[in-house]
N, C-alpha and C. Protein backbone atom coordinates (compact mmCIF):
# COMPACT_ATOMS: atom_id res chain seq x y z
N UNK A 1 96.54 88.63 131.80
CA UNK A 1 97.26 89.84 132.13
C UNK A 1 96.47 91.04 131.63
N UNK A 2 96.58 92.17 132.17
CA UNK A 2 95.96 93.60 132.07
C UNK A 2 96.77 94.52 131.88
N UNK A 3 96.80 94.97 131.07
CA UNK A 3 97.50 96.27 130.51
C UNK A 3 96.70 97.59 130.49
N UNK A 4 97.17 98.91 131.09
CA UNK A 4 96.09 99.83 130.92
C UNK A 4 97.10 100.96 130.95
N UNK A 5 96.57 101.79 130.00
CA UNK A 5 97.95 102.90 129.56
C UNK A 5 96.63 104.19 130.38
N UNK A 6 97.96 104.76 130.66
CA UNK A 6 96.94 106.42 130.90
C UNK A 6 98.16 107.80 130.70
N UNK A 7 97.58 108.89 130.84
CA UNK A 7 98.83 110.11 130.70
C UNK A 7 98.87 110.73 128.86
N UNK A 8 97.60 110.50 127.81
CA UNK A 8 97.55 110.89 126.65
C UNK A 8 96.99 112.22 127.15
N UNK A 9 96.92 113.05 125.75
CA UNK A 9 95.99 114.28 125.79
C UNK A 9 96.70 115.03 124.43
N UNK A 10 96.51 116.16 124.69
CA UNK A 10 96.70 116.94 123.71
C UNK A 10 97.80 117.82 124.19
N UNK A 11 98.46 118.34 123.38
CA UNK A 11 99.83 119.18 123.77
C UNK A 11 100.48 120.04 122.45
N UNK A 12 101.00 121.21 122.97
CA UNK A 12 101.31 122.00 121.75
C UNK A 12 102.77 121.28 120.94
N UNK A 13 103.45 121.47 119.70
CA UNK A 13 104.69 121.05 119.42
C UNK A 13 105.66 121.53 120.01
N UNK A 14 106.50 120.54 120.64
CA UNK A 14 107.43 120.97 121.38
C UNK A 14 107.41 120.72 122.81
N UNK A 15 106.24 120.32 123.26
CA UNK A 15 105.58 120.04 124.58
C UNK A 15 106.22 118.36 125.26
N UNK A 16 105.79 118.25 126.19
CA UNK A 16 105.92 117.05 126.33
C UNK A 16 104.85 116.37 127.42
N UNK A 17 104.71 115.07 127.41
CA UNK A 17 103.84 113.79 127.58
C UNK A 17 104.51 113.25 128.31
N UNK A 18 103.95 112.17 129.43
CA UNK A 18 104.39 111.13 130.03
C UNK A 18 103.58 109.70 130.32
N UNK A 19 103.78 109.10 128.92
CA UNK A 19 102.36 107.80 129.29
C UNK A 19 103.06 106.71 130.74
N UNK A 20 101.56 105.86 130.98
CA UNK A 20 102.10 104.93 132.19
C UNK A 20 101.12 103.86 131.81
N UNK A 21 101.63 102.50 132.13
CA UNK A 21 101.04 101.39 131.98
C UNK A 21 100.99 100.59 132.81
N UNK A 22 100.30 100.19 133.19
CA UNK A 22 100.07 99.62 134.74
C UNK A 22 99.57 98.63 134.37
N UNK A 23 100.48 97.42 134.82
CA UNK A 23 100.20 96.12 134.09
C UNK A 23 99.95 94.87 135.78
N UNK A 24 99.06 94.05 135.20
CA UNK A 24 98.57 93.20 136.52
C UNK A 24 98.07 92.23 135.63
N UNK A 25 97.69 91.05 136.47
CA UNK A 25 97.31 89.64 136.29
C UNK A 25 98.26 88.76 136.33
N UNK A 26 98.89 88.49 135.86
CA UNK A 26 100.54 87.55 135.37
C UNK A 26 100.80 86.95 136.88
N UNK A 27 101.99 86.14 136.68
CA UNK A 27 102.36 85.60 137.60
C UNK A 27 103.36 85.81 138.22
N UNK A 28 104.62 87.25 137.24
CA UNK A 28 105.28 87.45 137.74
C UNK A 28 105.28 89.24 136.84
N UNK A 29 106.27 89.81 137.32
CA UNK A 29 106.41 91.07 136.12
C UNK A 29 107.77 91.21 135.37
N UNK A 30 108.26 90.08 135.26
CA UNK A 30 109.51 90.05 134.68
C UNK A 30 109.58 89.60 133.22
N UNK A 31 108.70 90.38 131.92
CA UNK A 31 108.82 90.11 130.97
C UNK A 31 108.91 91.25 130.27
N UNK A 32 109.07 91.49 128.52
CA UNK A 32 109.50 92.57 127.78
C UNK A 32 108.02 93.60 127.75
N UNK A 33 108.32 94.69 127.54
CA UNK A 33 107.11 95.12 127.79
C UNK A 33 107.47 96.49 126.53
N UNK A 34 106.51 96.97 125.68
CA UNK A 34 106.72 97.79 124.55
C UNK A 34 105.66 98.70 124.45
N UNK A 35 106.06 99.70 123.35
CA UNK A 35 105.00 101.16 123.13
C UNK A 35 104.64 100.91 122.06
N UNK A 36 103.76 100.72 121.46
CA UNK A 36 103.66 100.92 119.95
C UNK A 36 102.49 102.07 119.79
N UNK A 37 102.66 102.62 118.30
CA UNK A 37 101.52 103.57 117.87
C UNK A 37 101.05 103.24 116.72
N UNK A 38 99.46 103.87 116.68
CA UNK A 38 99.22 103.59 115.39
C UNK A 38 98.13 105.00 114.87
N UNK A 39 98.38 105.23 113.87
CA UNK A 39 97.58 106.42 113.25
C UNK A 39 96.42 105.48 111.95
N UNK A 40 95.29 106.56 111.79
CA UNK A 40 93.93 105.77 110.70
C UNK A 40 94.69 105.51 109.79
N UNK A 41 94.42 103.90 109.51
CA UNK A 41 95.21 103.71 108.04
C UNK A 41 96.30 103.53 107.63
N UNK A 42 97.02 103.38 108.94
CA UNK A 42 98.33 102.99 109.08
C UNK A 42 98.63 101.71 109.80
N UNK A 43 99.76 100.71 109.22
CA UNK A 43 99.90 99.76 110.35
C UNK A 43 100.59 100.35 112.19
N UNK A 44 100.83 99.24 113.04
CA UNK A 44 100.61 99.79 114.08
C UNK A 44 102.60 99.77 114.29
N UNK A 45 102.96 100.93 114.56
CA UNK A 45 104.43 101.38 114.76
C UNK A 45 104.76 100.72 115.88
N UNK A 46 106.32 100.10 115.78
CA UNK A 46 106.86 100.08 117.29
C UNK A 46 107.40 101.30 117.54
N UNK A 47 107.30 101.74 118.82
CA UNK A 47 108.06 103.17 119.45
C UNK A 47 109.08 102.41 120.39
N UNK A 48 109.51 101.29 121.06
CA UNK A 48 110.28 100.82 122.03
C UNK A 48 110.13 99.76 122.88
N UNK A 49 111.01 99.67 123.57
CA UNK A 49 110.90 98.51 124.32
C UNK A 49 111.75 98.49 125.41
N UNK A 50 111.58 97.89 126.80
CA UNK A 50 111.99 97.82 127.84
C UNK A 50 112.17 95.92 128.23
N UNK A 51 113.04 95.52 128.73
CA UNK A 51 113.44 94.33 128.91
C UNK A 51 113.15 94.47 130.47
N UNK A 52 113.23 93.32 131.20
CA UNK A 52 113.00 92.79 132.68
C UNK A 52 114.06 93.46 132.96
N UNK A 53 115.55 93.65 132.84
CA UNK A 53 116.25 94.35 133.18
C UNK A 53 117.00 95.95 133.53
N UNK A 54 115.63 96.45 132.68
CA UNK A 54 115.21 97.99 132.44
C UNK A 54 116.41 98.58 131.02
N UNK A 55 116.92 97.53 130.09
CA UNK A 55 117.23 97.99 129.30
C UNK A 55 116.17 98.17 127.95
N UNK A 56 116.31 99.66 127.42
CA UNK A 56 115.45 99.78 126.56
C UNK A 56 115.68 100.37 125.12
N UNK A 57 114.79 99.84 124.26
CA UNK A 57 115.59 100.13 122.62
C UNK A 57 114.54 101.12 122.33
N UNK A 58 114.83 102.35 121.82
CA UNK A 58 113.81 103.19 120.53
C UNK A 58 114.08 102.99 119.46
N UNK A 59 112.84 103.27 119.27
CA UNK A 59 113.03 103.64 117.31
C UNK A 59 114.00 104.79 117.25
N UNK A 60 114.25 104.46 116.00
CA UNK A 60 115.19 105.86 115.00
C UNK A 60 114.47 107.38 115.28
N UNK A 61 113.31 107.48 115.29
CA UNK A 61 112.42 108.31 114.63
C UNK A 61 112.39 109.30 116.22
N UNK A 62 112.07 108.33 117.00
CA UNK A 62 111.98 109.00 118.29
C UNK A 62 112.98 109.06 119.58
N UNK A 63 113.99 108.42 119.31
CA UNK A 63 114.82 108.02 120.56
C UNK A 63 115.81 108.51 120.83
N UNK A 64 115.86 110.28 119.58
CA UNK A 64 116.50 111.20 120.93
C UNK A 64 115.56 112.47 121.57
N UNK A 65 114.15 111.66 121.95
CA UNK A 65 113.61 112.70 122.32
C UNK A 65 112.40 111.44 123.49
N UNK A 66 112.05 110.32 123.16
CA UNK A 66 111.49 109.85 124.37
C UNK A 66 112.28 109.01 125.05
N UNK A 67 111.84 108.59 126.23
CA UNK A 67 112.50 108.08 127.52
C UNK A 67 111.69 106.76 127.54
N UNK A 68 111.89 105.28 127.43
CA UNK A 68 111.45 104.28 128.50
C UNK A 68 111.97 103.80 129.75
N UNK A 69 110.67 103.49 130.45
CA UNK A 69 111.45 103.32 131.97
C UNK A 69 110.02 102.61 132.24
N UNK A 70 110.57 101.59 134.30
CA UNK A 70 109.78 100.97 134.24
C UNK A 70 110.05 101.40 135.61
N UNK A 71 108.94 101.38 136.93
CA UNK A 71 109.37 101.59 138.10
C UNK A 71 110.10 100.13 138.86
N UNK A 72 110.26 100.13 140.17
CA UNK A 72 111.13 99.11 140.81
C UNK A 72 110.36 97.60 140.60
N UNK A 73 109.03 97.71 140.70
CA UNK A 73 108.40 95.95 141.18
C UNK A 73 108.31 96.38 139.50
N UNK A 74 108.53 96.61 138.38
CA UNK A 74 107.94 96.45 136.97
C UNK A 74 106.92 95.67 136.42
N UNK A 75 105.92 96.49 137.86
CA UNK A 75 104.55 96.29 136.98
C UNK A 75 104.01 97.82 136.18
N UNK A 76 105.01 98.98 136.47
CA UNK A 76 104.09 100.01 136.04
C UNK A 76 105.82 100.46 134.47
N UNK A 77 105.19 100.56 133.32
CA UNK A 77 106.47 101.10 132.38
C UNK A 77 105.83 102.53 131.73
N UNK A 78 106.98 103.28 131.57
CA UNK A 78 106.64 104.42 131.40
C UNK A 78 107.15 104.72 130.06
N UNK A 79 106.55 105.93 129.16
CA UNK A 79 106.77 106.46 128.07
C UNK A 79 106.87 108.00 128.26
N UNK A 80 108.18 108.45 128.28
CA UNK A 80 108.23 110.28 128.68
C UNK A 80 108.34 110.44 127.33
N UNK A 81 108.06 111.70 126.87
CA UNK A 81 108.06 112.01 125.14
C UNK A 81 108.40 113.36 125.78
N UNK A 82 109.47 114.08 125.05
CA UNK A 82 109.79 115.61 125.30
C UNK A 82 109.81 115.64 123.67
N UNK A 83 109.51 116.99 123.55
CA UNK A 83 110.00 117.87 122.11
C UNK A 83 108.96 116.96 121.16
N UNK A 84 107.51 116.69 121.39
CA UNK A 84 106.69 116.20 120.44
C UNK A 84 106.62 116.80 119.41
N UNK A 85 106.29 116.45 118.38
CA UNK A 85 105.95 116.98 117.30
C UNK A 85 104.94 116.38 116.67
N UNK A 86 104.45 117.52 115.53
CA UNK A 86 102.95 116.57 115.16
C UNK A 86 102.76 115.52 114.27
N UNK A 87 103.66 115.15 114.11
CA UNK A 87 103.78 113.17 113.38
C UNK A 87 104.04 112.30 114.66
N UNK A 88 103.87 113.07 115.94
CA UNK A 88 103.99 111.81 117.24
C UNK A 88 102.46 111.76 117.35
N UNK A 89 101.52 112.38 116.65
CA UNK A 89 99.96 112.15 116.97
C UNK A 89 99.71 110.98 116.55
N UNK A 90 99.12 110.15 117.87
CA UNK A 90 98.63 108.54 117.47
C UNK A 90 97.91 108.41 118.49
N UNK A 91 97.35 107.34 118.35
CA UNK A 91 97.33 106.25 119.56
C UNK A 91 98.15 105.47 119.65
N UNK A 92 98.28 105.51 121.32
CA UNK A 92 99.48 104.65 121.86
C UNK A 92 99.58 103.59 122.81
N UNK A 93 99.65 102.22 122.67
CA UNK A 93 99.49 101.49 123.13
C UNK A 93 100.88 100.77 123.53
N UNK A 94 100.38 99.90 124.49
CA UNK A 94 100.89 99.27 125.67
C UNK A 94 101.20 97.84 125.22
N UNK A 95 102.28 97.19 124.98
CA UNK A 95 102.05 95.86 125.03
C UNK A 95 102.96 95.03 125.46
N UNK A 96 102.73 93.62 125.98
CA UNK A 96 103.59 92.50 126.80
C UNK A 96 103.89 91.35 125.95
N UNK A 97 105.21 91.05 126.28
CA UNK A 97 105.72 90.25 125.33
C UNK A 97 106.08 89.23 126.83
N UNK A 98 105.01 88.06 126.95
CA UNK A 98 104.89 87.35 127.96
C UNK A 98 106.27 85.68 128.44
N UNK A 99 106.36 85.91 126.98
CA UNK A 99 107.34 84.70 126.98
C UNK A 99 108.77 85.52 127.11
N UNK A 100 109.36 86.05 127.13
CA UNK A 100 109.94 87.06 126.77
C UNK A 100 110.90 87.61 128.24
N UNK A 101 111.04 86.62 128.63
CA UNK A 101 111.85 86.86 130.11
C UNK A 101 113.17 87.77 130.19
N UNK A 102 113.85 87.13 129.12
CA UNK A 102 115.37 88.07 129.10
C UNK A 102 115.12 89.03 127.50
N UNK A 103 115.45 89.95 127.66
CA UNK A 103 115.53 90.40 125.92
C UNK A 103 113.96 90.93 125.39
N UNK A 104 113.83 91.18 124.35
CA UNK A 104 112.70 91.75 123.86
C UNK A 104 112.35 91.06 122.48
N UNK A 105 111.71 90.96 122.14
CA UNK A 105 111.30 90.34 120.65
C UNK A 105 111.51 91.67 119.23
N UNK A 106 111.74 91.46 118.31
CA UNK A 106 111.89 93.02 117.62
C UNK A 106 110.38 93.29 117.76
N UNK A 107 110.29 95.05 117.52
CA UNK A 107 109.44 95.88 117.70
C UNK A 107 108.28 95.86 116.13
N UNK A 108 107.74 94.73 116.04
CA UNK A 108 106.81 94.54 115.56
C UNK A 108 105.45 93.85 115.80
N UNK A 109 104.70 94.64 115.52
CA UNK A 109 103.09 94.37 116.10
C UNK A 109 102.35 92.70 115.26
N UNK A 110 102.83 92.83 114.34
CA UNK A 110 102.31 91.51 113.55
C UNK A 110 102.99 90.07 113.83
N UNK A 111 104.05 90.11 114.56
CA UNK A 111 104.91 89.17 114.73
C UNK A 111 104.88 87.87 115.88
N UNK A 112 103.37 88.53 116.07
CA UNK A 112 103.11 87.35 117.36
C UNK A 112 103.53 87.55 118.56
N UNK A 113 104.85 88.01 119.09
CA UNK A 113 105.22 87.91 119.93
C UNK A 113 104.97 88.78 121.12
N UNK A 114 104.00 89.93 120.73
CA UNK A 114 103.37 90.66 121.87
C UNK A 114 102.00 90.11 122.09
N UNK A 115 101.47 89.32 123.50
CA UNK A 115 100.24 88.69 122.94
C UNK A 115 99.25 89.31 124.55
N UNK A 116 99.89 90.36 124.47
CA UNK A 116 98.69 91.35 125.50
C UNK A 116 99.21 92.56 124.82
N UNK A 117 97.65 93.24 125.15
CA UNK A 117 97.48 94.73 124.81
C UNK A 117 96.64 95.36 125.84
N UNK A 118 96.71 97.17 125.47
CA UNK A 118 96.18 97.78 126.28
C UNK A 118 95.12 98.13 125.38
N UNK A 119 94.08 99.31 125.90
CA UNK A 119 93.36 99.70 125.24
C UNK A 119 94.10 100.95 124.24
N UNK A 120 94.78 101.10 123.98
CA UNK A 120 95.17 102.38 123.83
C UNK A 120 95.13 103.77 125.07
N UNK A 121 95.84 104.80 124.43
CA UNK A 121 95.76 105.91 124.71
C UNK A 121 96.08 107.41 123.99
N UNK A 122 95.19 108.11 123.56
CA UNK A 122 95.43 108.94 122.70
C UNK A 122 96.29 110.22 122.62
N UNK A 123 97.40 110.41 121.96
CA UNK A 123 97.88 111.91 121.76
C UNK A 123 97.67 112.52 120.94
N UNK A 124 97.61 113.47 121.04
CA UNK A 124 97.48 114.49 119.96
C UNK A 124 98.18 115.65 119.97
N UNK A 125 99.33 115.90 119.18
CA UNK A 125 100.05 117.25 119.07
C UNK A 125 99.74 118.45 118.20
N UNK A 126 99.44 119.43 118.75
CA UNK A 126 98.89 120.41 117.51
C UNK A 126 98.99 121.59 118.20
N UNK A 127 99.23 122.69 117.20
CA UNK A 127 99.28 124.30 117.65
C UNK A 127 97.45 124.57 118.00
């Protein structure tokens, strides 16, 4: 499977972002699919998650200000971020939780259970 995030850049605080992940290879597109970030020196954050069913969980930190969503065939999931601020500066990656048909695995990167990634994609919020 292929994961490839695009839609980073730079943006003032307060601005907003819309990442996209455009996912291919697999055999079907009906599995959990998640955002995580990670800043130098930090482990890698979950930001959310989207289920085959288009239900989706945020973090505390961000989830009254970004949006997950996935379009109709859910091969493409989206990350809208409104009202950034500059502790949303990371890289942000894409990942598939392949076994993962109904439900989502919790939003942790070490836990095995996401076993595709993207390359990243970078934001950066700053005046």
């Amino acid at each position: 499977v292929r994961l490839v995030e695009s839609g980073g850049g730079s943006v003032q605080p307060g601005g907003s972002l819309r990442l996209a992940c455009a996912t291919s290879g697999y055999k079907h597109n009906s599995y959990c699919k998640a955002w995580f970030r990670q800043t130098p020196g930090k482990e890698r954050e979950g930001v959310g998650s989207i289920n085959s069913d288009g239900v989706a969980i945020l973090a505390d930190s961000v989830k009254d200000r970004f949006t997950i969503s996935q379009d109709d065939t859910k091969s493409t999931v989206y990350l809208q971020m409104d009202n950034l601020k500059s502790e949303d500066t990371a890289m942000y990656y894409c990942a598939a939780a392949l076994e993962w048909w109904l439900g989502c695995p919790p939003l942790l990167a070490t836990n095995g259970e996401y076993d595709a990634w993207g390359q990243g994609t970078q934001v950066t919020v700053s005046s």
